[in-house]
Protein backbone atom coordinates (compact mmCIF):
# COMPACT_ATOMS: atom_id res chain seq x y z
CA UNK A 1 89.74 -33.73 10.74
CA UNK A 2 91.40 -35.63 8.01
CA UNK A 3 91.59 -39.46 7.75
CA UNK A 4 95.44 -39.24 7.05
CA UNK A 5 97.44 -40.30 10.09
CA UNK A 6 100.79 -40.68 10.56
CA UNK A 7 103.05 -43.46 12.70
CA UNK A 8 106.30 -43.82 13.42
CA UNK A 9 107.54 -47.58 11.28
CA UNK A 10 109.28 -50.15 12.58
CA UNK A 11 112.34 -48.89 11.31
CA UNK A 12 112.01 -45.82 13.06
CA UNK A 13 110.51 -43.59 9.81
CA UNK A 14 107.66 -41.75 9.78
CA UNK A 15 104.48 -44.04 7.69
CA UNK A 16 101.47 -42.21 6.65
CA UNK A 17 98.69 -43.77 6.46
CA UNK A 18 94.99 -42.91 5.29
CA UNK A 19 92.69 -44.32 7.70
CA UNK A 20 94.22 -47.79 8.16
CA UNK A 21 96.01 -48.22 4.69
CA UNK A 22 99.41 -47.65 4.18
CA UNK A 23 100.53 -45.22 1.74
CA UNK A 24 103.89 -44.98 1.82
CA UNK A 25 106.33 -45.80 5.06
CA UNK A 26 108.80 -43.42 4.67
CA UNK A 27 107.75 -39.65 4.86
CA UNK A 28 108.12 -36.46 6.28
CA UNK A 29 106.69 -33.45 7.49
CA UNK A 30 107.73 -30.13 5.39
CA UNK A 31 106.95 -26.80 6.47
CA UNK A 32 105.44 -24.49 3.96
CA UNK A 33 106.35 -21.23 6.28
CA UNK A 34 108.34 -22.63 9.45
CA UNK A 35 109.17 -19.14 10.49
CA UNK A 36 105.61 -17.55 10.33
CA UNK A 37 103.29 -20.42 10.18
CA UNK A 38 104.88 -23.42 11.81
CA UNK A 39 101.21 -24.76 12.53
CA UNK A 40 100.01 -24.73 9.09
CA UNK A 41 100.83 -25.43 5.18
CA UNK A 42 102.08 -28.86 5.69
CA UNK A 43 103.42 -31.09 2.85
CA UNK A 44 103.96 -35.11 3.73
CA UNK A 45 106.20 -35.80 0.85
CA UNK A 46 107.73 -39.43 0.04
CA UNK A 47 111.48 -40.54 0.33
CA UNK A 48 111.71 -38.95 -2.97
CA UNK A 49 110.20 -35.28 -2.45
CA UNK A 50 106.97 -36.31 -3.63
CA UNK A 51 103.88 -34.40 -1.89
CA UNK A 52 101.51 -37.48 -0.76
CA UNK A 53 99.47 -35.45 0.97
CA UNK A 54 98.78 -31.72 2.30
CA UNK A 55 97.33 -30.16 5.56
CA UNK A 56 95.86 -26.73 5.88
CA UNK A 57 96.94 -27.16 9.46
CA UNK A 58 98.00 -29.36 12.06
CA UNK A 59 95.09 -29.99 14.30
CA UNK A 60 93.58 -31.69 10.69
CA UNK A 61 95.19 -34.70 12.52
CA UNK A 62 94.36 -36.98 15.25
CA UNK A 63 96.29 -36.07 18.78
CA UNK A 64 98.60 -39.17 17.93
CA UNK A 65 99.45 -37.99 14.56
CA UNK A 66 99.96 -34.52 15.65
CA UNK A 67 102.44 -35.81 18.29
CA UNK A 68 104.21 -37.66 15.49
CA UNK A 69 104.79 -34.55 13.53
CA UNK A 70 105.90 -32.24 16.40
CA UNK A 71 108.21 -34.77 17.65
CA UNK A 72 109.83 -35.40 14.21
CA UNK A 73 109.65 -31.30 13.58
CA UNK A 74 111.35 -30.55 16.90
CA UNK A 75 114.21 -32.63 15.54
CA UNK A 76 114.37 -31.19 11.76
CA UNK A 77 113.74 -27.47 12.25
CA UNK A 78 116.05 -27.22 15.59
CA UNK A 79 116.74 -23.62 15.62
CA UNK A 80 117.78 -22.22 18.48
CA UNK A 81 117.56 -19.18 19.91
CA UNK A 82 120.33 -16.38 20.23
CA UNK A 83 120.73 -14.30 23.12
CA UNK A 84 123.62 -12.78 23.18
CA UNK A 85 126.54 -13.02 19.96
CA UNK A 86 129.76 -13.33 22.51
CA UNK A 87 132.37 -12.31 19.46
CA UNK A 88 133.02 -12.77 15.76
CA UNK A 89 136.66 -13.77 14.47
CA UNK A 90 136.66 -11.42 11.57
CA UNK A 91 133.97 -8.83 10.15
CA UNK A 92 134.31 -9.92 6.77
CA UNK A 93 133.05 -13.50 5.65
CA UNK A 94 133.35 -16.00 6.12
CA UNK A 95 133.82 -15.22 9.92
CA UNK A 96 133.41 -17.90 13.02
CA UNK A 97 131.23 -16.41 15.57
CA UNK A 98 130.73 -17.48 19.30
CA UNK A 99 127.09 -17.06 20.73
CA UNK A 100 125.04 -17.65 23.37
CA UNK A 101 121.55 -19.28 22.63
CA UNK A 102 118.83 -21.09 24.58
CA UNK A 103 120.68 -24.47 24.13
CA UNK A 104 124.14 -23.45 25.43
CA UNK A 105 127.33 -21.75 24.14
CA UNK A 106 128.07 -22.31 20.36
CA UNK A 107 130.43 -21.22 17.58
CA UNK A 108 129.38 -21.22 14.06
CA UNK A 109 130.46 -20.01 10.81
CA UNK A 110 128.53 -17.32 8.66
CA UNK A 111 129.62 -17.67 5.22
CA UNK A 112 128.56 -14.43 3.21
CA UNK A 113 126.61 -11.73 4.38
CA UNK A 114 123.56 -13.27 3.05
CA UNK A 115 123.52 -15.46 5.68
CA UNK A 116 121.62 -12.98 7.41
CA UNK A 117 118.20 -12.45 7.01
CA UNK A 118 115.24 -10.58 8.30
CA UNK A 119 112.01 -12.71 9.10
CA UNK A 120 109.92 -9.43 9.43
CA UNK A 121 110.30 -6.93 11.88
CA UNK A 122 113.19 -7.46 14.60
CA UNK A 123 113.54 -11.14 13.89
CA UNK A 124 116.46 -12.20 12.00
CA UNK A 125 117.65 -15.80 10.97
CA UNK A 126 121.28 -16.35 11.12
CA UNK A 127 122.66 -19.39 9.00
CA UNK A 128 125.75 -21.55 9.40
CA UNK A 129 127.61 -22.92 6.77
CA UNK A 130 125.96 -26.28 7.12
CA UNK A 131 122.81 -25.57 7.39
CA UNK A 132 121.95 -25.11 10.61
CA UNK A 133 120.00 -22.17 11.58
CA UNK A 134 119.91 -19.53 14.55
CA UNK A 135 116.89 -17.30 15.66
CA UNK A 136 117.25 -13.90 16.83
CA UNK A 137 113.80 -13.10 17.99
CA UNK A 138 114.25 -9.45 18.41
CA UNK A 139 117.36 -7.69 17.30
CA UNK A 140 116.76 -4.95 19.58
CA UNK A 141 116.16 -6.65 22.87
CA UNK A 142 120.12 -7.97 22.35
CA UNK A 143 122.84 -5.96 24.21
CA UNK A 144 124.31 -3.18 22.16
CA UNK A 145 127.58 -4.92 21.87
CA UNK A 146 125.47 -7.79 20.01
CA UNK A 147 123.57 -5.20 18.21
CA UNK A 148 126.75 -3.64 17.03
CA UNK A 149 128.52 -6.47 15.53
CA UNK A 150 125.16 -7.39 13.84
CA UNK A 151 125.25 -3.55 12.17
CA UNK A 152 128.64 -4.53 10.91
CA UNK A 153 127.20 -7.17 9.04
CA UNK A 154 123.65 -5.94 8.02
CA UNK A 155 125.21 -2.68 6.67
């Protein structure tokens, strides 16, 4: 365990902290490998990008500090989860498409083709035009209508 520990500040930031210094009252957790390795590689960077401090993995932090982070992660890497993709407005880009995820209905746009992209095996990451991105955990476990409009696009 590391003496860094992170709190959330009065104005509702994330302040790290090594043992009870301050460091710096406005950081954030970044992911190193959010897809593969959301538990370790961990950069606390400043305001202005600036890596403060790095964890091998999460449990390097007390239980408090480790609630910290996964509450403030939870917000920043939302991705839900697709389960079915309902339709697609076009099958060229950029094309609006209506799914069904874990969190409810949605539409999104996909604005090139590369907005597709395999995570390794069946898994794919789907990204909207804003940023926002959409887990398919296994491309094969979809129905074959979803499957087919994802061929469209992966061909």
């Amino acid at each position: 365990m590391t003496d860094w520990r992170l709190r959330e500040s009065t104005q509702g930031k994330l302040a790290l902290y090594k043992g009870d210094e301050l460091v710096a009252d406005q950081v954030m957790p970044v992911l190193a490998f959010p897809f593969s390795a959301p538990d370790e590689s961990i950069s606390i960077v400043d305001e202005y990008s600036k890596e403060l401090a790095w964890l091998d993995r999460l449990d390097q932090l007390d239980a408090s500090s480790q609630a910290v982070v996964k509450n403030y992660l939870a917000v920043r890497e939302f991705r839900p989860t697709v389960s079915r993709i309902t339709s697609v407005s076009t099958y060229s880009t950029p094309s609006i498409w209506t799914l069904e995820t874990d969190k409810g209905p949605c539409k999104f746009e996909l604005p090139t083709d590369e907005s597709i992209r395999r995570l390794g095996g069946s898994r794919l990451v789907l990204t909207h035009a804003n940023g926002m991105q959409f887990i398919i955990e296994d491309m094969f476990a979809l129905d074959a209508r979803s499957r087919q409009i994802l061929a469209r696009f992966m061909a």
